[in-house]
PDB file of N, CA and C in Angstrom:
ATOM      1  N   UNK A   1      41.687  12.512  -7.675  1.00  0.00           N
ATOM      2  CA  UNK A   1      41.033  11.264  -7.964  1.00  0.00           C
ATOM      3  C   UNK A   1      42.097  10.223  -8.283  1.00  0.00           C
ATOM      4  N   UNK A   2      42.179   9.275  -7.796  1.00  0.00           N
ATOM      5  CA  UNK A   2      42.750   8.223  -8.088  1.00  0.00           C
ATOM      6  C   UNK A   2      42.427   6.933  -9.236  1.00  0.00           C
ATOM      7  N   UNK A   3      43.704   6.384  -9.755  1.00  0.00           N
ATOM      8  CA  UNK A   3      43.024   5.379 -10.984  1.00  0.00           C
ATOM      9  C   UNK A   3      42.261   4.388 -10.403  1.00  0.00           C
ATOM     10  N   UNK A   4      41.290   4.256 -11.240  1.00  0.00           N
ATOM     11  CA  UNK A   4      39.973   3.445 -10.666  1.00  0.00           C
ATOM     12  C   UNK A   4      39.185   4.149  -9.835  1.00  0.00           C
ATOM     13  N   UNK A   5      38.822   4.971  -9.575  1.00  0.00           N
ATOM     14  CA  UNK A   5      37.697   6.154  -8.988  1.00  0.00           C
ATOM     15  C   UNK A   5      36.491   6.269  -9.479  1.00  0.00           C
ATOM     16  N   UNK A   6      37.396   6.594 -10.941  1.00  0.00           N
ATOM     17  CA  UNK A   6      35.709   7.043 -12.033  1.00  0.00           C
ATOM     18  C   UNK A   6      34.775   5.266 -11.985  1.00  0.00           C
ATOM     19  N   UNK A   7      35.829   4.469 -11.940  1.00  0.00           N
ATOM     20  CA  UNK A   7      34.849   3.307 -12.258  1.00  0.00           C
ATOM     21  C   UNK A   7      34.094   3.039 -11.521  1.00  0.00           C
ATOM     22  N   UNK A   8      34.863   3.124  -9.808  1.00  0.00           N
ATOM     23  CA  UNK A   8      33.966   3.429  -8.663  1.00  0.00           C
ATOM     24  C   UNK A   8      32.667   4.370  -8.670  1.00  0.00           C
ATOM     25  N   UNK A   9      32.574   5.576  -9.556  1.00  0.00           N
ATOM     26  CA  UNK A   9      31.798   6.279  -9.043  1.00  0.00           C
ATOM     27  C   UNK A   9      30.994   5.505 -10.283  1.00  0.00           C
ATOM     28  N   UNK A  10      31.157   5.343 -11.482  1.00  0.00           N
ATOM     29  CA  UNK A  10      30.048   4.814 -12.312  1.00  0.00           C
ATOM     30  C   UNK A  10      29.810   3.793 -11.849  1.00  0.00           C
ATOM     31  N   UNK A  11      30.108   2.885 -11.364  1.00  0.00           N
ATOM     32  CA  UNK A  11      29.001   1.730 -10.724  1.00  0.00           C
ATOM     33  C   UNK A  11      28.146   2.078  -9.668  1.00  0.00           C
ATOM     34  N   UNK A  12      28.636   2.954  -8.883  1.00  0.00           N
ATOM     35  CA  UNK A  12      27.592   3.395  -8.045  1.00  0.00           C
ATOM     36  C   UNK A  12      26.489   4.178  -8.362  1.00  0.00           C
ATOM     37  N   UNK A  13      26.721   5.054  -9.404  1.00  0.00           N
ATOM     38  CA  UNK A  13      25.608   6.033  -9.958  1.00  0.00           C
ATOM     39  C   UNK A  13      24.861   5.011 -10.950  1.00  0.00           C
ATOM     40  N   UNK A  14      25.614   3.976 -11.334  1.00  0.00           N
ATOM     41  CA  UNK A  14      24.710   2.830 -12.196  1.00  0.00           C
ATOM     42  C   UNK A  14      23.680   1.730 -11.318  1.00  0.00           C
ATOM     43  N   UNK A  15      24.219   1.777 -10.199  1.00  0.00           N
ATOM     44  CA  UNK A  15      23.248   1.175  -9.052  1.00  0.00           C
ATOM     45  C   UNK A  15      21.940   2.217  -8.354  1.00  0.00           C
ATOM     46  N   UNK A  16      22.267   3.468  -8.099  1.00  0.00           N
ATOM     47  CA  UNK A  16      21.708   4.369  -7.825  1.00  0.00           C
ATOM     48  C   UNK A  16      20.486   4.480  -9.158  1.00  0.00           C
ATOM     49  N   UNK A  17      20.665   4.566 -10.166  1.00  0.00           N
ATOM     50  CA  UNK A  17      19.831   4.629 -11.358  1.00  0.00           C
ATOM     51  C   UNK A  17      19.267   3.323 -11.393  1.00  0.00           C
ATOM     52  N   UNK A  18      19.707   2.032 -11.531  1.00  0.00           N
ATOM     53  CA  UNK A  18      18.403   0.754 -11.419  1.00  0.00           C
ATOM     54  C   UNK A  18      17.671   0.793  -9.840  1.00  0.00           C
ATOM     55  N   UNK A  19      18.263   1.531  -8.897  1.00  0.00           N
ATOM     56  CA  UNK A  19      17.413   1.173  -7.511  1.00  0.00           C
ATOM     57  C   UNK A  19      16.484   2.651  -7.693  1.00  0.00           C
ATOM     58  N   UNK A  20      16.342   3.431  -8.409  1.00  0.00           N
ATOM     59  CA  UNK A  20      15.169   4.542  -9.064  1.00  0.00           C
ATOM     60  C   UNK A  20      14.146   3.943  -9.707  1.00  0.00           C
ATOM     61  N   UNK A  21      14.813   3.625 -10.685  1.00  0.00           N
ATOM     62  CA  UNK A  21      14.056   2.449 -12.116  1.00  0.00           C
ATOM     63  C   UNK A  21      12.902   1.658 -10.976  1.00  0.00           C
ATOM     64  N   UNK A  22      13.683   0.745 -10.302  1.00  0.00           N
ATOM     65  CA  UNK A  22      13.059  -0.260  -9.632  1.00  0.00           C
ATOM     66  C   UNK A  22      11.953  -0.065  -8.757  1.00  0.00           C
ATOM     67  N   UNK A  23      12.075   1.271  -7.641  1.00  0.00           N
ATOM     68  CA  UNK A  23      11.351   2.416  -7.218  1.00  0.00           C
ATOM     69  C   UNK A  23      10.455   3.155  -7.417  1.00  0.00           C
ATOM     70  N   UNK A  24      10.357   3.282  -8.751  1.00  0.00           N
ATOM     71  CA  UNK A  24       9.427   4.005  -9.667  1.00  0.00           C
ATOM     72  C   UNK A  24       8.628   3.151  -9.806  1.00  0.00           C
ATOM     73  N   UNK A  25       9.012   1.885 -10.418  1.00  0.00           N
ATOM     74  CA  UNK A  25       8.198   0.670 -10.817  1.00  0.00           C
ATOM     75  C   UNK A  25       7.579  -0.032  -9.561  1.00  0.00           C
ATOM     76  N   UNK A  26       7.338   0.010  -8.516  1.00  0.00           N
ATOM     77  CA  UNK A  26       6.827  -0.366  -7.348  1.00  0.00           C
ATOM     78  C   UNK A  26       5.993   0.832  -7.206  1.00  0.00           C
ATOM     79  N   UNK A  27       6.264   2.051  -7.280  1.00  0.00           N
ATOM     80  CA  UNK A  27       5.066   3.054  -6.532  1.00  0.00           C
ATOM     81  C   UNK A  27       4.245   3.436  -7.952  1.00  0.00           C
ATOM     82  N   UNK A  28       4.385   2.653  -9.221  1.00  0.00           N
ATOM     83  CA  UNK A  28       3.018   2.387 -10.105  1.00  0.00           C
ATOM     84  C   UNK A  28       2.375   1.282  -9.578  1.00  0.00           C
ATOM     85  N   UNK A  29       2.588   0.126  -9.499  1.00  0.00           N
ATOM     86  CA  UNK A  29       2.303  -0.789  -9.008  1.00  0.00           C
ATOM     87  C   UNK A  29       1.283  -0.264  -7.766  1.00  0.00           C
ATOM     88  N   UNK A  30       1.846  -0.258  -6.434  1.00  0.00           N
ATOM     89  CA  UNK A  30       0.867   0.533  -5.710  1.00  0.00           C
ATOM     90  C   UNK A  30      -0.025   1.799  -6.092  1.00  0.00           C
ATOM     91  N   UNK A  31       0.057   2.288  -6.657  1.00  0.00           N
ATOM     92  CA  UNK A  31      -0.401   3.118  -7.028  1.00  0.00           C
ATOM     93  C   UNK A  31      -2.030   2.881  -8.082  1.00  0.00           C
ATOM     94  N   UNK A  32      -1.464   1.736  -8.711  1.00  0.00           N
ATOM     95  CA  UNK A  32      -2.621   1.242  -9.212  1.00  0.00           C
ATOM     96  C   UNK A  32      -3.716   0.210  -8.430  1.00  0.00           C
ATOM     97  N   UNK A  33      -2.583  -0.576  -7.801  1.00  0.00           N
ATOM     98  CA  UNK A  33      -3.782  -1.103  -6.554  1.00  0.00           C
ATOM     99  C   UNK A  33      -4.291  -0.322  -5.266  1.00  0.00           C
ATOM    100  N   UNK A  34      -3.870   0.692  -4.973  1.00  0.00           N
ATOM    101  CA  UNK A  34      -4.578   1.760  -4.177  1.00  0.00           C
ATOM    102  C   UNK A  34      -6.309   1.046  -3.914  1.00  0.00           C
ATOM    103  N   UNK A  35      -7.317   0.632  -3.597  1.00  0.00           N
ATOM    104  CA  UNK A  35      -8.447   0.944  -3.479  1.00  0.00           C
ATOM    105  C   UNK A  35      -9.208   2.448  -3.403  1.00  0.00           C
ATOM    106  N   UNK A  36      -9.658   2.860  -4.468  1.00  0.00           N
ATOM    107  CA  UNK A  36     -10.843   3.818  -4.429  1.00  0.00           C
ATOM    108  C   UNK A  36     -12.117   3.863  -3.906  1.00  0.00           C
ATOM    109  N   UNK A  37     -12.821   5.377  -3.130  1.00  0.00           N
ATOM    110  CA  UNK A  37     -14.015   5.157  -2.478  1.00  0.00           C
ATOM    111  C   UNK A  37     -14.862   4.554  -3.162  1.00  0.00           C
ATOM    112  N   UNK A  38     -15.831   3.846  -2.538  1.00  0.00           N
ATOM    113  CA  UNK A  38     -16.605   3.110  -3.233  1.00  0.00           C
ATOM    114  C   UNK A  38     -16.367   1.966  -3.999  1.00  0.00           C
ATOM    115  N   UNK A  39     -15.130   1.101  -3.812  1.00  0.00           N
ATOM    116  CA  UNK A  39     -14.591  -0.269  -4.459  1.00  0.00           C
ATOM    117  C   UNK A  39     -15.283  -0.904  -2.968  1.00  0.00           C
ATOM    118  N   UNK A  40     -15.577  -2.274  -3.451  1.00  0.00           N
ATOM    119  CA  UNK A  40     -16.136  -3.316  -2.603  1.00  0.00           C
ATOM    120  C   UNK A  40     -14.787  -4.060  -2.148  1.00  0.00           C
ATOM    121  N   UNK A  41     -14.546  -4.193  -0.750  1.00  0.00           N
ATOM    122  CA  UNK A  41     -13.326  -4.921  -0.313  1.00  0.00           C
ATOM    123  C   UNK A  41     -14.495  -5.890   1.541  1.00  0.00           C
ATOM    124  N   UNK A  42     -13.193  -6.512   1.498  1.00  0.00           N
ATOM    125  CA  UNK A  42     -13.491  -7.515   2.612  1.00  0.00           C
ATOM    126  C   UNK A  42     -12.669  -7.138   3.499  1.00  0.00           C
ATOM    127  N   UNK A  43     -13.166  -7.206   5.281  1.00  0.00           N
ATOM    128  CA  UNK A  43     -11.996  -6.852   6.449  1.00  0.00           C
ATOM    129  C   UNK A  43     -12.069  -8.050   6.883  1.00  0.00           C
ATOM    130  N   UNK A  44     -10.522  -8.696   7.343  1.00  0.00           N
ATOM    131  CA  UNK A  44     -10.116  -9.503   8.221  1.00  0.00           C
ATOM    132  C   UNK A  44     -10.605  -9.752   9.487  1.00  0.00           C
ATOM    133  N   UNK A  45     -11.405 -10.885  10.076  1.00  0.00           N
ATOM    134  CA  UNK A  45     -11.361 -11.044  11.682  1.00  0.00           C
ATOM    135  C   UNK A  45     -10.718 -10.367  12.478  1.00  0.00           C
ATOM    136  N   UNK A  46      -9.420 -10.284  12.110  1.00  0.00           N
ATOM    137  CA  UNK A  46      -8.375 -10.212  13.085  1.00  0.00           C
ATOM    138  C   UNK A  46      -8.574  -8.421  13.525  1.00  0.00           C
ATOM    139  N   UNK A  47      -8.974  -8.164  12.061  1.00  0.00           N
ATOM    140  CA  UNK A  47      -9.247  -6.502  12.350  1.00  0.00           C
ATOM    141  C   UNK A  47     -10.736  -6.221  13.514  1.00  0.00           C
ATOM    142  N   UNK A  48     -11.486  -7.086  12.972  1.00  0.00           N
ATOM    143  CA  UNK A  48     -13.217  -7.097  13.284  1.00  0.00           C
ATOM    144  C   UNK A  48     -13.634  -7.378  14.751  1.00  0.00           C
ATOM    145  N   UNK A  49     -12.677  -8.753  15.227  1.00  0.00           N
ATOM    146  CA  UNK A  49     -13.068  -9.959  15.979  1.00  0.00           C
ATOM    147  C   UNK A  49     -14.354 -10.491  15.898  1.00  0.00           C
ATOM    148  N   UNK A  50     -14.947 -10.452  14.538  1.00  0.00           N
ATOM    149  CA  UNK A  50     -15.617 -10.968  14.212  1.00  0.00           C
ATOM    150  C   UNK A  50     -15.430 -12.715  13.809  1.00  0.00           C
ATOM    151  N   UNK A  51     -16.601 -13.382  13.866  1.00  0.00           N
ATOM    152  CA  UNK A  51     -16.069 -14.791  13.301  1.00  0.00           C
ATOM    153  C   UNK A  51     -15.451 -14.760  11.830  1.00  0.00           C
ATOM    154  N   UNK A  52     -16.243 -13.594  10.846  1.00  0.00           N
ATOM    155  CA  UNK A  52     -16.122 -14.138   9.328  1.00  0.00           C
ATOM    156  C   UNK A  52     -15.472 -12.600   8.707  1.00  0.00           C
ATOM    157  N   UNK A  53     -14.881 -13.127   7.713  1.00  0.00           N
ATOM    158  CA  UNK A  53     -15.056 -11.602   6.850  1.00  0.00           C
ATOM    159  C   UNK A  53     -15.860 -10.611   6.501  1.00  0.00           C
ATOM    160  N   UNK A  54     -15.785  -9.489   6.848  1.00  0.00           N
ATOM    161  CA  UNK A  54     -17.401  -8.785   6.821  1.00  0.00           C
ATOM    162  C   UNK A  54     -17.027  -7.944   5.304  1.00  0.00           C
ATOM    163  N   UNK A  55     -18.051  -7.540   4.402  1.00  0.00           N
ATOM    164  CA  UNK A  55     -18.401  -7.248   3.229  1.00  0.00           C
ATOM    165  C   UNK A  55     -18.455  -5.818   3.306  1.00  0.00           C
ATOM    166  N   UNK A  56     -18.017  -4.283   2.926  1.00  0.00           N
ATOM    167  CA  UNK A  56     -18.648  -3.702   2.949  1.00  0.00           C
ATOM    168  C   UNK A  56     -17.433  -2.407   1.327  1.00  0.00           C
ATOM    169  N   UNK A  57     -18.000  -1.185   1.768  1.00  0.00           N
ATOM    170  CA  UNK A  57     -17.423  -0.144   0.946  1.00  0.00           C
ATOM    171  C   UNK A  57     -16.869   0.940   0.996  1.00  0.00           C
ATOM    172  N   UNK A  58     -15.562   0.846   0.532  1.00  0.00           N
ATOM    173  CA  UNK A  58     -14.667   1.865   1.331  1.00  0.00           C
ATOM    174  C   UNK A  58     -15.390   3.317   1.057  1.00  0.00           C
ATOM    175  N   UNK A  59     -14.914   3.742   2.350  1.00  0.00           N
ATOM    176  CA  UNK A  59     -15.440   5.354   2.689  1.00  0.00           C
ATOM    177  C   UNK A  59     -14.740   6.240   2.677  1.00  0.00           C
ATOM    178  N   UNK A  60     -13.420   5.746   3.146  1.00  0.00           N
ATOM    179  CA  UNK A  60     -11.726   6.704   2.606  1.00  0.00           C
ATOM    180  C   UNK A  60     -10.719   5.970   2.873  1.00  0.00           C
ATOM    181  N   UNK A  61      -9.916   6.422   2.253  1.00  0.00           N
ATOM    182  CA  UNK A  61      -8.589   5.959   1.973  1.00  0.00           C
ATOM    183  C   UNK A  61      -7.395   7.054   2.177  1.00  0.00           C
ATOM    184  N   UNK A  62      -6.582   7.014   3.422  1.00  0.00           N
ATOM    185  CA  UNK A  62      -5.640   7.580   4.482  1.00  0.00           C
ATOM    186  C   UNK A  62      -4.132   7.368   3.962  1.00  0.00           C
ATOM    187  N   UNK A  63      -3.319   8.033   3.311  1.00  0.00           N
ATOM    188  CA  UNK A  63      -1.679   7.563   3.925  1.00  0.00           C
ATOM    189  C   UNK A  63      -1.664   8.293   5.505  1.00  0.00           C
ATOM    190  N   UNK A  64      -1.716   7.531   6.107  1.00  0.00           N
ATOM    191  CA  UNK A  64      -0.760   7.766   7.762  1.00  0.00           C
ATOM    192  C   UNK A  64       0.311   7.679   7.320  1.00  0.00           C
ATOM    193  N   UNK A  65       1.356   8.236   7.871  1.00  0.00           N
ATOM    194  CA  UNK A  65       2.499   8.364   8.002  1.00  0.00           C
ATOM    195  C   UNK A  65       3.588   7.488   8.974  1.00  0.00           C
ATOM    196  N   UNK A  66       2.688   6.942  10.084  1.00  0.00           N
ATOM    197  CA  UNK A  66       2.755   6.006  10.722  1.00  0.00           C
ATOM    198  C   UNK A  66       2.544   4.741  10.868  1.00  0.00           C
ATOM    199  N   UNK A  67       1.295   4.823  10.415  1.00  0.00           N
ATOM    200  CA  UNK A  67       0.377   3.289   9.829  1.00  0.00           C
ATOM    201  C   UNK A  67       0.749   2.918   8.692  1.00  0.00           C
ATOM    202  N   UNK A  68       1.130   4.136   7.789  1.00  0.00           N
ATOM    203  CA  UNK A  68       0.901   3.797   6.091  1.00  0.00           C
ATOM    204  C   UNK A  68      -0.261   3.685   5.741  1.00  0.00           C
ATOM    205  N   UNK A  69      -1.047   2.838   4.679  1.00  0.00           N
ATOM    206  CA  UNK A  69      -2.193   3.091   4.140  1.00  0.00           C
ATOM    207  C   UNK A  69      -3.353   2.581   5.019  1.00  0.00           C
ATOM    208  N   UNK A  70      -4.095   3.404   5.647  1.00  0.00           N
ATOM    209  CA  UNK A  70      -5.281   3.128   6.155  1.00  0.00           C
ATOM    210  C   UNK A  70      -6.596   3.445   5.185  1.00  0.00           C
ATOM    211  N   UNK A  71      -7.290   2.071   5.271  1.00  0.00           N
ATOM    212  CA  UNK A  71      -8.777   2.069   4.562  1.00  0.00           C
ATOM    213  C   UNK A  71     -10.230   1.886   5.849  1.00  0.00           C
ATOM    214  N   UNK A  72     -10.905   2.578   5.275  1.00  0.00           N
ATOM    215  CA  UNK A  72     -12.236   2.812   5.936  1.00  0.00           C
ATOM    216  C   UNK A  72     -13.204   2.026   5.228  1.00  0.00           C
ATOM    217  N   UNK A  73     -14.046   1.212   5.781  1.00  0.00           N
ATOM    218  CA  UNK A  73     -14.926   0.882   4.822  1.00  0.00           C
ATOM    219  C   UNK A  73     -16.463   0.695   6.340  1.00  0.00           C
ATOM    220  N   UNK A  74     -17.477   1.008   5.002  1.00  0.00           N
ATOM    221  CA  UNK A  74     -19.026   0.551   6.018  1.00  0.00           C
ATOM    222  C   UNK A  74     -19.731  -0.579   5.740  1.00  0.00           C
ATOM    223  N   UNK A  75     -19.950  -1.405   6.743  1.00  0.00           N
ATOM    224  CA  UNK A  75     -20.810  -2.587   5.821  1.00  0.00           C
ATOM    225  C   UNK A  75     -22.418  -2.540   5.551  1.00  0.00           C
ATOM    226  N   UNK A  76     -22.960  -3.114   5.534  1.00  0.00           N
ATOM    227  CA  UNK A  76     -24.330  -3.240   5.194  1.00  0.00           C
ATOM    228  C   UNK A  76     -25.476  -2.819   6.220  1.00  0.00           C
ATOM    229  N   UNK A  77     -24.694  -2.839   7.494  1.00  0.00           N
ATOM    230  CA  UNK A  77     -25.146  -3.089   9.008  1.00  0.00           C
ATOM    231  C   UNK A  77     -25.451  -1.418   9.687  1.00  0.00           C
ATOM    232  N   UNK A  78     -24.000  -0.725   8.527  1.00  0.00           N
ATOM    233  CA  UNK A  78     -23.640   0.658   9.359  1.00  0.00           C
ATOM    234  C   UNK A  78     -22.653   0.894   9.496  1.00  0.00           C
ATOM    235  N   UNK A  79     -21.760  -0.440  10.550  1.00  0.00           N
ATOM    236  CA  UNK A  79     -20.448  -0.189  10.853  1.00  0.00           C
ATOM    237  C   UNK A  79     -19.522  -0.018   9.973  1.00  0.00           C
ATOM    238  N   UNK A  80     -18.588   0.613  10.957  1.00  0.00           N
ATOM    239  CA  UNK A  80     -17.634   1.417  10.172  1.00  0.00           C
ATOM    240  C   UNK A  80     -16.169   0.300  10.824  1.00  0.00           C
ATOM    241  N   UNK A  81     -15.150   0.132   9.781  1.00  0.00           N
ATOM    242  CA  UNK A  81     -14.482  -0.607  10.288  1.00  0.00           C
ATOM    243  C   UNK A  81     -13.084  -0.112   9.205  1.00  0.00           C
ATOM    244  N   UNK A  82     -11.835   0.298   9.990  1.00  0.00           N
ATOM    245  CA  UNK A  82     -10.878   1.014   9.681  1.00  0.00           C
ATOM    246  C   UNK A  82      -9.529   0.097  10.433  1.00  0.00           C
ATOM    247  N   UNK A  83      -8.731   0.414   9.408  1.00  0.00           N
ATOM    248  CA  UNK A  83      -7.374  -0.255   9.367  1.00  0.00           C
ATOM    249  C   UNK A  83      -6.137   0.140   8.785  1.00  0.00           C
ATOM    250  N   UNK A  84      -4.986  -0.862   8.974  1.00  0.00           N
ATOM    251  CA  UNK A  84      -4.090  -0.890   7.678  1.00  0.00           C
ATOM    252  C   UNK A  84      -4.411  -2.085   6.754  1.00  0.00           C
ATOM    253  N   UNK A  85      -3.938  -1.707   5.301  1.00  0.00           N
ATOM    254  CA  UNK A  85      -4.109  -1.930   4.288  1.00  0.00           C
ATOM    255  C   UNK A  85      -4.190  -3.339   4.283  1.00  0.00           C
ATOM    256  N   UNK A  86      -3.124  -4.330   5.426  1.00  0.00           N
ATOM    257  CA  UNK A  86      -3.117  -5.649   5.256  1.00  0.00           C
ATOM    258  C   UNK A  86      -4.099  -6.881   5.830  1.00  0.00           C
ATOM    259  N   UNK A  87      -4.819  -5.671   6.806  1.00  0.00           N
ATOM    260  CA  UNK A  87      -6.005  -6.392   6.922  1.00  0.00           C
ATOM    261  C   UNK A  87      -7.148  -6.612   5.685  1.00  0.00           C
ATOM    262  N   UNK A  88      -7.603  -6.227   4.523  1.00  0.00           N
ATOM    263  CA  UNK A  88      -8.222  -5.858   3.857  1.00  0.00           C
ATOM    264  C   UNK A  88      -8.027  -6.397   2.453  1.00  0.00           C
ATOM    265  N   UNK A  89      -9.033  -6.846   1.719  1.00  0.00           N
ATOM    266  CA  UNK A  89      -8.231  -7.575   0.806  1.00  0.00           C
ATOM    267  C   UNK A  89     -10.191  -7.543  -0.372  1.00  0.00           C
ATOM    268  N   UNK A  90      -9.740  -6.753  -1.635  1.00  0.00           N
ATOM    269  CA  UNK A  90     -10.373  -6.593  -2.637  1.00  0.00           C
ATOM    270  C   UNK A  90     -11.566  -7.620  -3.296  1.00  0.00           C
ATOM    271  N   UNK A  91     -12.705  -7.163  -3.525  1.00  0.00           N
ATOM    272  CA  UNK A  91     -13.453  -8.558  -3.988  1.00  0.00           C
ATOM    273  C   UNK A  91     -13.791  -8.262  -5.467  1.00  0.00           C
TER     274      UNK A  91
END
């Protein structure tokens, strides 16, 4: 090891430890806004091609691995209308 090494390695293991910290604190965060079955949320047009936001209640809630968080919800009508998470937005 050379002089100035250790300092090297403690700043890095001190960066490594706030980008955990920081990490942790984001997947509570999500974690608490998750939507649960049966929360009332709204789907996007863009998801629908509908004119308006349609109203309905989630039926499940998916991590894809690909998509990331996919929500299901049914509206009033029947339909079933499924996505990612950013179409979708809590009422």
């Amino acid at each position: 090891m050379h002089v100035g090494d250790s300092e090297k390695v403690e700043e890095i293991f001190g960066n490594i430890e706030r980008n955990v910290v920081s990490l942790h604190r984001i997947i509570i965060i999500a974690i608490k806004m998750e939507p649960k079955i049966g929360d009332k949320m709204k789907v996007s047009p863009q998801l629908t091609a509908q004119p308006d936001w349609i109203d309905g209640e989630v039926i499940d809630v998916e991590h894809n691995p690909f998509m990331g968080l996919v929500i299901s919800i049914k509206d009033k009508l029947g339909r079933i209308f499924f996505g990612q998470s950013r179409f979708f937005i809590a009422l």
